[in-house]
PDB file of N, CA and C in Angstrom:
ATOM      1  N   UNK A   1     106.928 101.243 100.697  1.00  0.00           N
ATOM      2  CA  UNK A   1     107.079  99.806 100.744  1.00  0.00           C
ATOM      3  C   UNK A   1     108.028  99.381  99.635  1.00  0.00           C
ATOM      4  N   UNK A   2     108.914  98.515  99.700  1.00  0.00           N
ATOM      5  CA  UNK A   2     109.928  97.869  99.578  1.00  0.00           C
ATOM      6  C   UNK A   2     109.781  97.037  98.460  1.00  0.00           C
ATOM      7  N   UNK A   3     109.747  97.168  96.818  1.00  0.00           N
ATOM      8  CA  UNK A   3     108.971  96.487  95.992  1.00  0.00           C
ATOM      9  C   UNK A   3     109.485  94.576  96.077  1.00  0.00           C
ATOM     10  N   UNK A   4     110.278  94.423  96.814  1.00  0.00           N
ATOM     11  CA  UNK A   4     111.324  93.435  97.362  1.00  0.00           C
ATOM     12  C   UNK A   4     110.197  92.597  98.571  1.00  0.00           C
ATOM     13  N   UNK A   5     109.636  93.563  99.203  1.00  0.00           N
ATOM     14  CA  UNK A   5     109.143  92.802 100.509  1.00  0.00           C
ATOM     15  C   UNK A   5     107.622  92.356  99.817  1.00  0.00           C
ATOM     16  N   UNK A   6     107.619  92.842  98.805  1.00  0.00           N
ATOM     17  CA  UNK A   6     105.981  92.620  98.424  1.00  0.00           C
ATOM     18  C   UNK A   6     106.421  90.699  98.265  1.00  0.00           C
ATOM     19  N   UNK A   7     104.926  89.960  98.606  1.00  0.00           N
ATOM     20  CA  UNK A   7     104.956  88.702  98.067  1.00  0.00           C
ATOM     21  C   UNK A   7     103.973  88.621  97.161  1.00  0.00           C
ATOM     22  N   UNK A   8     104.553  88.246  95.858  1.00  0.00           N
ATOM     23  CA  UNK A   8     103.390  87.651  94.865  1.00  0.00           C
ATOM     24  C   UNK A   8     103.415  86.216  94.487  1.00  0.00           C
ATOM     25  N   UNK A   9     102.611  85.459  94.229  1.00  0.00           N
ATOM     26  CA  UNK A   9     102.195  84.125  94.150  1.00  0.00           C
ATOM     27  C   UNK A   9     101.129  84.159  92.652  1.00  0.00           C
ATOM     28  N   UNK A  10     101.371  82.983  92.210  1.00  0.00           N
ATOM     29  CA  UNK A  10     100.054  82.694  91.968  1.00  0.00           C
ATOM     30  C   UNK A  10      99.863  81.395  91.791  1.00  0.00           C
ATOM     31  N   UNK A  11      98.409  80.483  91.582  1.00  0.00           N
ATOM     32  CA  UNK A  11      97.913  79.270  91.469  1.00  0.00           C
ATOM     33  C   UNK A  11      97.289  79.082  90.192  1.00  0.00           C
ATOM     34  N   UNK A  12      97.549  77.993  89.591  1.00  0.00           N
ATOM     35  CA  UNK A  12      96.735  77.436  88.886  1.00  0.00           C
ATOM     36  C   UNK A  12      95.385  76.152  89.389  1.00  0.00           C
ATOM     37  N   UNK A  13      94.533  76.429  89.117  1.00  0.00           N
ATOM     38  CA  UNK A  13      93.593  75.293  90.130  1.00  0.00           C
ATOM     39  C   UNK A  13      92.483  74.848  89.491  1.00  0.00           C
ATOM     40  N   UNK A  14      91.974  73.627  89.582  1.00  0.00           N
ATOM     41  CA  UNK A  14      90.957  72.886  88.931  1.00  0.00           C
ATOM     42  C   UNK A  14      90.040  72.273  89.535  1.00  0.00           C
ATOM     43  N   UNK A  15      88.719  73.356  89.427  1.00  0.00           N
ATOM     44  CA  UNK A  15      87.757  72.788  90.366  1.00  0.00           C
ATOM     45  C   UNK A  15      86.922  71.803  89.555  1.00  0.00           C
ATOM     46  N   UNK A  16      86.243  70.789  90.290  1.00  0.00           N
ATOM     47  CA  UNK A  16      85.176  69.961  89.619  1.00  0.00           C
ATOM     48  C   UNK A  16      83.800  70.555  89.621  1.00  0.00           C
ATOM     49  N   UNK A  17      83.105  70.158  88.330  1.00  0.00           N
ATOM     50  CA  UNK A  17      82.506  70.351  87.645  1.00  0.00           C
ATOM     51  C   UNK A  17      80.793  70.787  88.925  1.00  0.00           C
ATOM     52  N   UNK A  18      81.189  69.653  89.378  1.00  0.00           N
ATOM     53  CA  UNK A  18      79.726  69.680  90.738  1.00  0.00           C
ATOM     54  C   UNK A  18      79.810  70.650  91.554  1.00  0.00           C
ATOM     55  N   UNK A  19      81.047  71.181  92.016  1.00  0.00           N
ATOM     56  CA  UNK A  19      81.134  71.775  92.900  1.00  0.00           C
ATOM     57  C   UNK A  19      81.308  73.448  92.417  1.00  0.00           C
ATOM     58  N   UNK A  20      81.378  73.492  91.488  1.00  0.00           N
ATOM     59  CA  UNK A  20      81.416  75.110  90.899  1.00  0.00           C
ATOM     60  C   UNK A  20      80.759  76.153  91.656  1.00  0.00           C
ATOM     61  N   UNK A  21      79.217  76.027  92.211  1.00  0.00           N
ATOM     62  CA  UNK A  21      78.854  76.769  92.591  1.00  0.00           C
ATOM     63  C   UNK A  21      79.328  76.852  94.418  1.00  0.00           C
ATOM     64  N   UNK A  22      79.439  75.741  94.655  1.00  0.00           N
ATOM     65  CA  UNK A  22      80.161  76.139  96.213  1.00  0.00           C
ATOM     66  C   UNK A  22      81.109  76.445  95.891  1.00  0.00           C
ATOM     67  N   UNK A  23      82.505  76.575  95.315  1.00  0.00           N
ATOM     68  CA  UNK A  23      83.436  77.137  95.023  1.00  0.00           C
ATOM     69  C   UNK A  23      83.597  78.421  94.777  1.00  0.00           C
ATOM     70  N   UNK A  24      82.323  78.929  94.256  1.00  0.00           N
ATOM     71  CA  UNK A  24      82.245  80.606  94.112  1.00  0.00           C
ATOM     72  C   UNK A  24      81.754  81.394  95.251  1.00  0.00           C
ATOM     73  N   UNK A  25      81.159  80.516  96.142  1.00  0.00           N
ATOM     74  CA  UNK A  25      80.855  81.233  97.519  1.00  0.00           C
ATOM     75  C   UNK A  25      81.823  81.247  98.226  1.00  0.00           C
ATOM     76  N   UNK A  26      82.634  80.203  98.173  1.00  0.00           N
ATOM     77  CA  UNK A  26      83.983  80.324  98.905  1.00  0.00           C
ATOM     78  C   UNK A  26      85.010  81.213  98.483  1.00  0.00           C
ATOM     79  N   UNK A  27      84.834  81.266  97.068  1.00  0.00           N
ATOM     80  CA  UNK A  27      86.172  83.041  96.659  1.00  0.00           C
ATOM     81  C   UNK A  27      84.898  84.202  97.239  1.00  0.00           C
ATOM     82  N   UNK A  28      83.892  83.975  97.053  1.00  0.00           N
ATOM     83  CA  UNK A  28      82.972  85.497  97.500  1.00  0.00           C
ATOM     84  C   UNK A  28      83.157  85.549  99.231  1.00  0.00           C
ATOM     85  N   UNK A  29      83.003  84.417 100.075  1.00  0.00           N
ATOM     86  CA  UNK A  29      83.779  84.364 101.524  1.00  0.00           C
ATOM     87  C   UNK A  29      84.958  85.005 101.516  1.00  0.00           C
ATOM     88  N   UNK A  30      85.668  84.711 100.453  1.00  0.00           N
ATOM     89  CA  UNK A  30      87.079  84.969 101.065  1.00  0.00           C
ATOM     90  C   UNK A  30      87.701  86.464 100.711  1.00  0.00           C
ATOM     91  N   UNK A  31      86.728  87.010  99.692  1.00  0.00           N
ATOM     92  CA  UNK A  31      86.486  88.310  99.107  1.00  0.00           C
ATOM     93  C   UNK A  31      86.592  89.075 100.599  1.00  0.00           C
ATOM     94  N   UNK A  32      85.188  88.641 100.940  1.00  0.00           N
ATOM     95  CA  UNK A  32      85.479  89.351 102.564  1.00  0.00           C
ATOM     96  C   UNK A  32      86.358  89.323 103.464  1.00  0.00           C
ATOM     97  N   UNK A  33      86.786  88.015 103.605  1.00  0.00           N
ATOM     98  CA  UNK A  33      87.873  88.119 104.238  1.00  0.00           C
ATOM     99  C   UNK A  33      88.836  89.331 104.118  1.00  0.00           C
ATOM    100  N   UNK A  34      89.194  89.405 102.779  1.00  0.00           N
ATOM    101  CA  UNK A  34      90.499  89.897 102.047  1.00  0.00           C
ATOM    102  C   UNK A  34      90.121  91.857 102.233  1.00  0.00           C
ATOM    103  N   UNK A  35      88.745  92.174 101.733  1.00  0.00           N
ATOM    104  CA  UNK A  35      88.262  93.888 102.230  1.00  0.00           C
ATOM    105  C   UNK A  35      88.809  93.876 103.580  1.00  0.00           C
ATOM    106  N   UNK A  36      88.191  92.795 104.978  1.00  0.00           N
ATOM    107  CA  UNK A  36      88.827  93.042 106.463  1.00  0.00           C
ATOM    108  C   UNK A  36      89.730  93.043 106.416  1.00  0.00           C
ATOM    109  N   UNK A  37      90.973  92.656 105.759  1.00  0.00           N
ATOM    110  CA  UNK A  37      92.227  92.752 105.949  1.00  0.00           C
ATOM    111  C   UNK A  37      92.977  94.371 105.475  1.00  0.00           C
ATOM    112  N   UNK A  38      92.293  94.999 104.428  1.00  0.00           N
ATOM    113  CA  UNK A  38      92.492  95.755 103.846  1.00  0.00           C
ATOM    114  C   UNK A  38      93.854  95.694 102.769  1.00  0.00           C
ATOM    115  N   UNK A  39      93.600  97.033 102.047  1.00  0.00           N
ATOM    116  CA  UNK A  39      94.463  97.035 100.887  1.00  0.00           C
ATOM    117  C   UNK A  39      96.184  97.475 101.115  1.00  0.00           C
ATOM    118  N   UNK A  40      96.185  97.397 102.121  1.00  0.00           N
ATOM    119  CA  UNK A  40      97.520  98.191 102.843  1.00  0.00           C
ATOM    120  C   UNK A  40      98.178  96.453 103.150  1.00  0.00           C
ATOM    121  N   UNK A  41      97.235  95.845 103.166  1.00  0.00           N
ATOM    122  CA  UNK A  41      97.822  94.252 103.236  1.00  0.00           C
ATOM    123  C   UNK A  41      97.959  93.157 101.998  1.00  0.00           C
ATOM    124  N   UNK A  42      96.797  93.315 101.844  1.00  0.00           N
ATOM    125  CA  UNK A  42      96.573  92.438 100.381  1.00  0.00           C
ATOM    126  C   UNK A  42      95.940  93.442  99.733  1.00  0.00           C
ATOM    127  N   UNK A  43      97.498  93.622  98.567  1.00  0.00           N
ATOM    128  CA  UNK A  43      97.912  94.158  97.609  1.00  0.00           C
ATOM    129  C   UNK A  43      96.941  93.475  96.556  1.00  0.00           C
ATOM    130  N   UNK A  44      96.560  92.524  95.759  1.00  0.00           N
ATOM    131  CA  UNK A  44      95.799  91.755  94.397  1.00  0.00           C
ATOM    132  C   UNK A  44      95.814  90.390  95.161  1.00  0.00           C
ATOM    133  N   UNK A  45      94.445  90.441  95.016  1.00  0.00           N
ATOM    134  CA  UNK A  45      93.760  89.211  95.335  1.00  0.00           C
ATOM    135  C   UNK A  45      92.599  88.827  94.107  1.00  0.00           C
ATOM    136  N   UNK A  46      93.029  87.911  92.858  1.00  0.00           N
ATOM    137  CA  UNK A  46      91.951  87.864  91.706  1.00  0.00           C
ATOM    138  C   UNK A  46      92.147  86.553  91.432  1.00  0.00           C
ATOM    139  N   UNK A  47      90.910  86.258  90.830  1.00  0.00           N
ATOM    140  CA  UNK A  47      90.408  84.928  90.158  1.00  0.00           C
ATOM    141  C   UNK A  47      90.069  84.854  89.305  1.00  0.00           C
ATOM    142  N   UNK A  48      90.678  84.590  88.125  1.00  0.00           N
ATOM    143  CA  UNK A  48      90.639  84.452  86.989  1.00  0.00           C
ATOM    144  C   UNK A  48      89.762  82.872  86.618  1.00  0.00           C
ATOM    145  N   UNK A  49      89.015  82.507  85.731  1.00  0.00           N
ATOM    146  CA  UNK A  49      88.517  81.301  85.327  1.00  0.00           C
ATOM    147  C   UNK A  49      88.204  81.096  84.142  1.00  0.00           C
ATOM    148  N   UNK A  50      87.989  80.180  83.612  1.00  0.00           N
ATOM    149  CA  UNK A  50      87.548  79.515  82.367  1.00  0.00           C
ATOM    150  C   UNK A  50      86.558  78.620  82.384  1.00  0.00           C
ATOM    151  N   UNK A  51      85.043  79.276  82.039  1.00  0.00           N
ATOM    152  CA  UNK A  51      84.073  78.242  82.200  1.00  0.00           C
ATOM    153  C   UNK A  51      83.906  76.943  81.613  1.00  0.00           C
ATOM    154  N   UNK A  52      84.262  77.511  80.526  1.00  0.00           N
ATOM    155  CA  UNK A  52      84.465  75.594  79.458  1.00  0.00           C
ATOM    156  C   UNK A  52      85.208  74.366  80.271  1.00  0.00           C
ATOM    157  N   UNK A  53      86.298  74.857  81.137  1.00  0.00           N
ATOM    158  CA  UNK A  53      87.309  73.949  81.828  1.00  0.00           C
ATOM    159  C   UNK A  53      87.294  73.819  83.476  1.00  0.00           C
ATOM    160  N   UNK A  54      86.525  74.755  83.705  1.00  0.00           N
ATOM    161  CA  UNK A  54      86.391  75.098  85.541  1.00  0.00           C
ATOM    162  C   UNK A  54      88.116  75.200  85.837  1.00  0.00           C
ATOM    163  N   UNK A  55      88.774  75.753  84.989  1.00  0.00           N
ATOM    164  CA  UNK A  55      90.192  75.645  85.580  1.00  0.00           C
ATOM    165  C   UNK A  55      90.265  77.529  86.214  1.00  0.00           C
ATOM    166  N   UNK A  56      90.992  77.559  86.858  1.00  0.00           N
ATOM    167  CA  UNK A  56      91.123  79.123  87.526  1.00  0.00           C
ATOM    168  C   UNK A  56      92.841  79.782  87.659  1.00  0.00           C
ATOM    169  N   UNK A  57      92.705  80.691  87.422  1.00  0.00           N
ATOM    170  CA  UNK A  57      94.536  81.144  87.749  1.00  0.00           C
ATOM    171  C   UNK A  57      94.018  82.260  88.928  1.00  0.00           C
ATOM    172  N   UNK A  58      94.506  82.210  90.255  1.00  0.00           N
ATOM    173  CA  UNK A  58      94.403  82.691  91.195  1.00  0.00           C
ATOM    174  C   UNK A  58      95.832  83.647  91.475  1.00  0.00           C
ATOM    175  N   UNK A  59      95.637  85.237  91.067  1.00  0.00           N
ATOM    176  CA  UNK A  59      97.011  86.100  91.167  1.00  0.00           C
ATOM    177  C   UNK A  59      96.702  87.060  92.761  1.00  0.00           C
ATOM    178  N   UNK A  60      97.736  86.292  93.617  1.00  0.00           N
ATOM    179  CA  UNK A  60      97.748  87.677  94.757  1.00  0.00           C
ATOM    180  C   UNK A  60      98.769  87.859  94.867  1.00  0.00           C
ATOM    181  N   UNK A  61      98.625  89.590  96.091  1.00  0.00           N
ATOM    182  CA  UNK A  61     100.120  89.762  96.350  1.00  0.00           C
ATOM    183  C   UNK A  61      99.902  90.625  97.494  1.00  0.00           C
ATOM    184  N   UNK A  62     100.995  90.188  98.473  1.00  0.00           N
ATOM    185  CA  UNK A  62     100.619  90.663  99.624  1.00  0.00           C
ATOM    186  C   UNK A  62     101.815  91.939 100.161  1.00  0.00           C
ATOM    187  N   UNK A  63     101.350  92.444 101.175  1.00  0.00           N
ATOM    188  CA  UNK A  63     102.574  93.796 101.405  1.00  0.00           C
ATOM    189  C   UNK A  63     104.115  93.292 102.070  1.00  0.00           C
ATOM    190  N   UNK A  64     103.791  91.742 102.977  1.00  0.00           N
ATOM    191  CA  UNK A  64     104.727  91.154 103.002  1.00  0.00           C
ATOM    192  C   UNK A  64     104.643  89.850 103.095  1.00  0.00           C
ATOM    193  N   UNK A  65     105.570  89.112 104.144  1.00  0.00           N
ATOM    194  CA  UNK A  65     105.687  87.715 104.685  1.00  0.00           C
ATOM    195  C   UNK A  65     104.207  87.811 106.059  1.00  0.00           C
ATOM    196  N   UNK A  66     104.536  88.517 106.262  1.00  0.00           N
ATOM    197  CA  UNK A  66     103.562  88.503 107.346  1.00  0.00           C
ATOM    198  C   UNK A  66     102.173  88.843 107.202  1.00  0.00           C
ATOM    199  N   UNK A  67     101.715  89.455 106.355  1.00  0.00           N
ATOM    200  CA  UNK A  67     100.824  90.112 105.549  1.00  0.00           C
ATOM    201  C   UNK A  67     100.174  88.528 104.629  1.00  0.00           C
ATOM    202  N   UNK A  68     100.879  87.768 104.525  1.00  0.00           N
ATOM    203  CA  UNK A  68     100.417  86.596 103.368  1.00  0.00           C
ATOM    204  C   UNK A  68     100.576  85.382 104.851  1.00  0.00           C
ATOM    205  N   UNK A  69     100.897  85.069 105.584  1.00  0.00           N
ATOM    206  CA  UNK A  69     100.799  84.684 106.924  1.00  0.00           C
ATOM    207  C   UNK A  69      99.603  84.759 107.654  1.00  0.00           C
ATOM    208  N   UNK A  70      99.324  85.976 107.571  1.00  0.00           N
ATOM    209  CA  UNK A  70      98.009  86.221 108.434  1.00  0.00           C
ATOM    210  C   UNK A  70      96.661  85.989 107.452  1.00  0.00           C
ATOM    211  N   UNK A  71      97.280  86.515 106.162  1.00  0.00           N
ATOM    212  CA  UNK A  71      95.678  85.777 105.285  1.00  0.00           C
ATOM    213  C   UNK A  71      95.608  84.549 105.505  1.00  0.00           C
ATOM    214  N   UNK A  72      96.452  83.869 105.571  1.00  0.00           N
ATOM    215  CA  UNK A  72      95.944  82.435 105.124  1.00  0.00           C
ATOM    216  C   UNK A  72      95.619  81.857 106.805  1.00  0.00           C
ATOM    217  N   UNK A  73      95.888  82.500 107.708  1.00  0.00           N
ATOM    218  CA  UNK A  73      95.532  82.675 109.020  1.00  0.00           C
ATOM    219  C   UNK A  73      93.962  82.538 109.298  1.00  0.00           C
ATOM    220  N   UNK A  74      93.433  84.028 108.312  1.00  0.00           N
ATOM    221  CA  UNK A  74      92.344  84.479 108.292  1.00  0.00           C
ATOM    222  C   UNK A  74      91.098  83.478 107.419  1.00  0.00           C
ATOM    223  N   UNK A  75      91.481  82.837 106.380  1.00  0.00           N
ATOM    224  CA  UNK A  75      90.887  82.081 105.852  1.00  0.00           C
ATOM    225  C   UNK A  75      90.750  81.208 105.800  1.00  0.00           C
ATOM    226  N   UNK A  76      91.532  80.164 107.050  1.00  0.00           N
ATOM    227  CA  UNK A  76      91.370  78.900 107.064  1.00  0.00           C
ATOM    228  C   UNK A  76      90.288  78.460 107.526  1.00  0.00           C
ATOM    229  N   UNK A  77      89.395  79.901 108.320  1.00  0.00           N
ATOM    230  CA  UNK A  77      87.880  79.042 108.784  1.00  0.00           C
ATOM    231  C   UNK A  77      87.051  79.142 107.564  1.00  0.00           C
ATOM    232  N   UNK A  78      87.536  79.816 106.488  1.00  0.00           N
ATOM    233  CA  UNK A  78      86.585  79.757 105.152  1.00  0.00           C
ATOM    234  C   UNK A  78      86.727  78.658 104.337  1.00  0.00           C
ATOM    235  N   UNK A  79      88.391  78.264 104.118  1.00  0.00           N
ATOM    236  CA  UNK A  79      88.243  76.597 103.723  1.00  0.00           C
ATOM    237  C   UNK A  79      87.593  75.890 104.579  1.00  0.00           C
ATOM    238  N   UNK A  80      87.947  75.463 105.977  1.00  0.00           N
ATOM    239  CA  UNK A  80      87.221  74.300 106.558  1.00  0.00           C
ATOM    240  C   UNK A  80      85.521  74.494 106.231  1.00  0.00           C
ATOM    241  N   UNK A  81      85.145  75.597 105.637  1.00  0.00           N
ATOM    242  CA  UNK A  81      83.895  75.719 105.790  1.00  0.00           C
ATOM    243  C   UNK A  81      83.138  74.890 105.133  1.00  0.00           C
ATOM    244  N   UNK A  82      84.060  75.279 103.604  1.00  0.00           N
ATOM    245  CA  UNK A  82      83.381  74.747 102.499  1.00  0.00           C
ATOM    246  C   UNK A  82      83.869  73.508 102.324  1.00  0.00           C
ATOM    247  N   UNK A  83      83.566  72.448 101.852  1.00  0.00           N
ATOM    248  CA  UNK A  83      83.850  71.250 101.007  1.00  0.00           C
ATOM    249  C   UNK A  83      83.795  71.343  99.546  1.00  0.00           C
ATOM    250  N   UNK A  84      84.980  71.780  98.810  1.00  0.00           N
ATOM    251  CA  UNK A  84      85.064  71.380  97.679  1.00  0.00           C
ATOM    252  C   UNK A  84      86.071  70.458  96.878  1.00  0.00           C
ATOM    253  N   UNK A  85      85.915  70.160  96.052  1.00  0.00           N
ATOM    254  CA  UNK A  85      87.046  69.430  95.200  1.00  0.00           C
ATOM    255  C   UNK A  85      87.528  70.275  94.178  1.00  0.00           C
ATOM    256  N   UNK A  86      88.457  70.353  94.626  1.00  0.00           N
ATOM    257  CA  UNK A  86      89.795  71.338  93.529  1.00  0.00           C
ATOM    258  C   UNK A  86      90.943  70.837  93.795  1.00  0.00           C
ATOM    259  N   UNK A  87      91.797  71.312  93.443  1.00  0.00           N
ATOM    260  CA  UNK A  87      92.921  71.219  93.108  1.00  0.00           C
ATOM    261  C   UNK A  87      94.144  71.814  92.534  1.00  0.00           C
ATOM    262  N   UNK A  88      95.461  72.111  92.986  1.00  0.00           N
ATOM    263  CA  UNK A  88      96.034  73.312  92.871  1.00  0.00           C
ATOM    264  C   UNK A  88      96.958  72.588  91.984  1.00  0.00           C
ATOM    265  N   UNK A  89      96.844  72.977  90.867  1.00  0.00           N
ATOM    266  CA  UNK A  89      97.623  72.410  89.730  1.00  0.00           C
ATOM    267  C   UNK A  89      99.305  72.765  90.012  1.00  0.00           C
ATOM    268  N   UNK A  90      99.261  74.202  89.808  1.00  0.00           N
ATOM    269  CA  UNK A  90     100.630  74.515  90.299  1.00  0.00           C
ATOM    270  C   UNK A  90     100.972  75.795  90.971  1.00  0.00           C
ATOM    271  N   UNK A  91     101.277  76.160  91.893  1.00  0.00           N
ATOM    272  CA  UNK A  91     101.710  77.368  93.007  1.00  0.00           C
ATOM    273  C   UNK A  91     103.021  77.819  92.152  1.00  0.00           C
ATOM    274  N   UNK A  92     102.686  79.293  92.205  1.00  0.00           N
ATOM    275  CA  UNK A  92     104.405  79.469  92.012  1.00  0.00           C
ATOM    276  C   UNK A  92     104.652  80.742  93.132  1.00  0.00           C
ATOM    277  N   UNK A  93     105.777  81.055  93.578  1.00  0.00           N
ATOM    278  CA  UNK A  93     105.880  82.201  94.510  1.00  0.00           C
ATOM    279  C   UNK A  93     107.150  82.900  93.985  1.00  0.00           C
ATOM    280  N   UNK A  94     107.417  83.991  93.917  1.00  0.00           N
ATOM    281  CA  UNK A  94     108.226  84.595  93.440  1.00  0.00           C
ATOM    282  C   UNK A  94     108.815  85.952  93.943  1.00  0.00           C
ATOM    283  N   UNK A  95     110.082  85.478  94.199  1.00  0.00           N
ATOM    284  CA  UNK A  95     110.941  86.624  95.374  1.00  0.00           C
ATOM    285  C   UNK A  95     111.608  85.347  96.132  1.00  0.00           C
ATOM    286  N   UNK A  96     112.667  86.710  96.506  1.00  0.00           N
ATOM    287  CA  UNK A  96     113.871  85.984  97.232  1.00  0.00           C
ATOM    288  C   UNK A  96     113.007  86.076  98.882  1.00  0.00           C
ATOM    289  N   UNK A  97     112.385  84.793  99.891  1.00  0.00           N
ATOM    290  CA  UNK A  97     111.470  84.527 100.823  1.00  0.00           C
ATOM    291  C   UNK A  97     112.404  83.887 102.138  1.00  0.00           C
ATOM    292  N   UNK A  98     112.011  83.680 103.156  1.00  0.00           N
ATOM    293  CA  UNK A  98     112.028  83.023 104.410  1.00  0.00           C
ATOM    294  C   UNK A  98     112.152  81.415 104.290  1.00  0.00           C
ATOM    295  N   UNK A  99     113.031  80.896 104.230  1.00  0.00           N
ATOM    296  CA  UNK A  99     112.295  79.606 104.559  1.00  0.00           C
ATOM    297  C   UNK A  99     111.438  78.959 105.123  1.00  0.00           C
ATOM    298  N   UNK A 100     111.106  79.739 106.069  1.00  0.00           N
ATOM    299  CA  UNK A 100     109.829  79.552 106.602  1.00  0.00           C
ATOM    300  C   UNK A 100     108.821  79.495 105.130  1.00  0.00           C
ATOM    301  N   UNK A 101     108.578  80.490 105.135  1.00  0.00           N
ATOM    302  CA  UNK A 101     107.250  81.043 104.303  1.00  0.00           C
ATOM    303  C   UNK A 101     107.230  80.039 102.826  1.00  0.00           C
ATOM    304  N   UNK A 102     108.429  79.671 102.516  1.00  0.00           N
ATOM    305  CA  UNK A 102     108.292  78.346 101.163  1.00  0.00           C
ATOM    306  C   UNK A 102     108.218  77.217 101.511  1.00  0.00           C
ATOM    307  N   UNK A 103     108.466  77.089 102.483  1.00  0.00           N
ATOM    308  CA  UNK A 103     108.081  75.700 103.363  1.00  0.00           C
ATOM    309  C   UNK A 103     106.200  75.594 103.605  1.00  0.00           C
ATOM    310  N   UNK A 104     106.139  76.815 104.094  1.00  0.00           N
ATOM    311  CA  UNK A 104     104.483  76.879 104.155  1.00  0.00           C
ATOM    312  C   UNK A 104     103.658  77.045 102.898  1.00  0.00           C
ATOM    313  N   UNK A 105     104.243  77.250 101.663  1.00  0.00           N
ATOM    314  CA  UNK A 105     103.725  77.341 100.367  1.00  0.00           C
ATOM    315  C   UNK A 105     103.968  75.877  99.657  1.00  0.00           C
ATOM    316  N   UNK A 106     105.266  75.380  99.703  1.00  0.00           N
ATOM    317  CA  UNK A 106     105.222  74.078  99.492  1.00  0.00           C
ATOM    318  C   UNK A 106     104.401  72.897  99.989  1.00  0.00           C
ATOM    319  N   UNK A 107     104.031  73.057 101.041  1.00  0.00           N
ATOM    320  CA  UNK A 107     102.961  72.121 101.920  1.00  0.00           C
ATOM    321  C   UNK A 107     101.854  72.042 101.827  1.00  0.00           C
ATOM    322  N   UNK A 108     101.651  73.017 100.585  1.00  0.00           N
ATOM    323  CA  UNK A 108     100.163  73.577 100.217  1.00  0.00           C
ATOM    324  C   UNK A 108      99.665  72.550  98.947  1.00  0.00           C
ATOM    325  N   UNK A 109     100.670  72.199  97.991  1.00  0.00           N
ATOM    326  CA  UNK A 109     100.762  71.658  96.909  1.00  0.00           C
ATOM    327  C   UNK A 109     101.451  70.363  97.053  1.00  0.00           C
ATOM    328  N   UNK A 110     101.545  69.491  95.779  1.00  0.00           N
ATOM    329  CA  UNK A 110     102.191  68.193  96.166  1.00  0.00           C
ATOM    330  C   UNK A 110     103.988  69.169  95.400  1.00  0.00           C
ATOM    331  N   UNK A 111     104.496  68.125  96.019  1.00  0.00           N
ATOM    332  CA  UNK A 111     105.998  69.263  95.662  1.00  0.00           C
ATOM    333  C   UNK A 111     105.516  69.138  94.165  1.00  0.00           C
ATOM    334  N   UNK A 112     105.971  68.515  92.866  1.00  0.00           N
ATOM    335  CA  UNK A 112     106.318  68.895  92.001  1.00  0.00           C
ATOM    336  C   UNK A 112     105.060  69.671  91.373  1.00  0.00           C
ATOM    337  N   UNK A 113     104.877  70.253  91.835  1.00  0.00           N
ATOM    338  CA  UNK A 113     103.521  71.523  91.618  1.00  0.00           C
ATOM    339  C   UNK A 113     104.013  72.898  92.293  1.00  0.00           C
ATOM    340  N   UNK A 114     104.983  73.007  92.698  1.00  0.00           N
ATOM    341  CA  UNK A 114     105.314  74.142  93.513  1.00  0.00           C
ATOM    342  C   UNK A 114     106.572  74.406  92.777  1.00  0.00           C
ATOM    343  N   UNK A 115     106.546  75.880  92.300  1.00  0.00           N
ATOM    344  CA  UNK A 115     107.631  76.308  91.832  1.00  0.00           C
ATOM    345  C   UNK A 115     108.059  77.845  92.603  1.00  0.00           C
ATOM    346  N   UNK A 116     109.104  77.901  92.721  1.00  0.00           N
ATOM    347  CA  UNK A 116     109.849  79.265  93.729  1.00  0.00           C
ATOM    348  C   UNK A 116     111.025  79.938  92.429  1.00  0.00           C
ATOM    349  N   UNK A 117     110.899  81.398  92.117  1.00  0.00           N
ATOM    350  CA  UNK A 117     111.547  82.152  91.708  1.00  0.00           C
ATOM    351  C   UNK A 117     112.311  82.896  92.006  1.00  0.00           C
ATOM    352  N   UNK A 118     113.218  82.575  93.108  1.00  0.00           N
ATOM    353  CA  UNK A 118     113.969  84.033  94.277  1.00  0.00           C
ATOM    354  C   UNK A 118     114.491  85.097  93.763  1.00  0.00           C
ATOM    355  N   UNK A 119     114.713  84.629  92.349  1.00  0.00           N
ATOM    356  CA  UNK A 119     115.770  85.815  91.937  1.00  0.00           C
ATOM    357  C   UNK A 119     115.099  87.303  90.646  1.00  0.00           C
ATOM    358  N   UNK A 120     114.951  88.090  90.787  1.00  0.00           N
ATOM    359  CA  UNK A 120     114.153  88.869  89.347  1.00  0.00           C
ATOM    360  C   UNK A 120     115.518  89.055  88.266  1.00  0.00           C
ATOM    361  N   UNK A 121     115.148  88.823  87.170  1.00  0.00           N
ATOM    362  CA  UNK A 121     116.644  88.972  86.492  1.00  0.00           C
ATOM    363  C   UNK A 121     116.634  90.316  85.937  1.00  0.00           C
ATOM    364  N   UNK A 122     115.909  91.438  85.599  1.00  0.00           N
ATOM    365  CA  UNK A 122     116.920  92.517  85.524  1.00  0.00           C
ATOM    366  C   UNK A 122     115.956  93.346  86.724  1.00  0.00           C
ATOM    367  N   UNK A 123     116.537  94.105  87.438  1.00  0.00           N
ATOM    368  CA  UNK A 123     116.175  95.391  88.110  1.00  0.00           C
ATOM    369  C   UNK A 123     116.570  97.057  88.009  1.00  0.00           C
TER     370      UNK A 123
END
């Protein structure tokens, strides 16, 4: 695999205070999700948090465009599931991508929360 085709992302996100504990069933949902998909697809899928702040840095990375397509495919019956209040402070995605696929990452966030890196500067 193509260290080029890999997609990595990550989020910064801020859940509220009430909702903490549904919020952790929903990364433990989506845990599962992410084993059915296997590791040949999603490459790092982690959640990082800070209890003092309920803030979270969310790092994945998938094997491709299509591979990060179909997760979020796969997990949209795990959001509609849950009701929480969070909030995605800021998305960043990084690699030269599809327009498609930053269009679908941008739509995720309010724009000036979304940042895109296409280029790696040394290789």
């Amino acid at each position: 695999m193509s260290s080029e085709s890999i997609v990595r992302l990550h989020a910064r996100a801020t859940v509220k205070a009430s909702d903490w504990q549904t919020f952790k069933q929903m990364v433990a949902e989506t845990r599962e999700v992410v084993k059915k998909e296997g590791p040949e697809s999603v490459l790092t899928h982690e959640c990082y948090f800070d209890p003092a702040t309920f803030e979270c840095l969310i790092i994945e990375a998938y094997a491709s465009e299509a591979a990060l397509l179909t997760h979020l495919e796969m997990i949209k019956p795990v959001s509609e599931k849950y009701k929480v209040d969070w909030k995605i402070n800021r998305l960043e995605l990084f690699g030269g991508y599809s327009k498609d696929l930053i269009d679908v990452m941008r739509q995720a966030v309010d724009d000036h929360s979304f940042n895109h890196y296409p280029s790696l500067l040394l290789q």
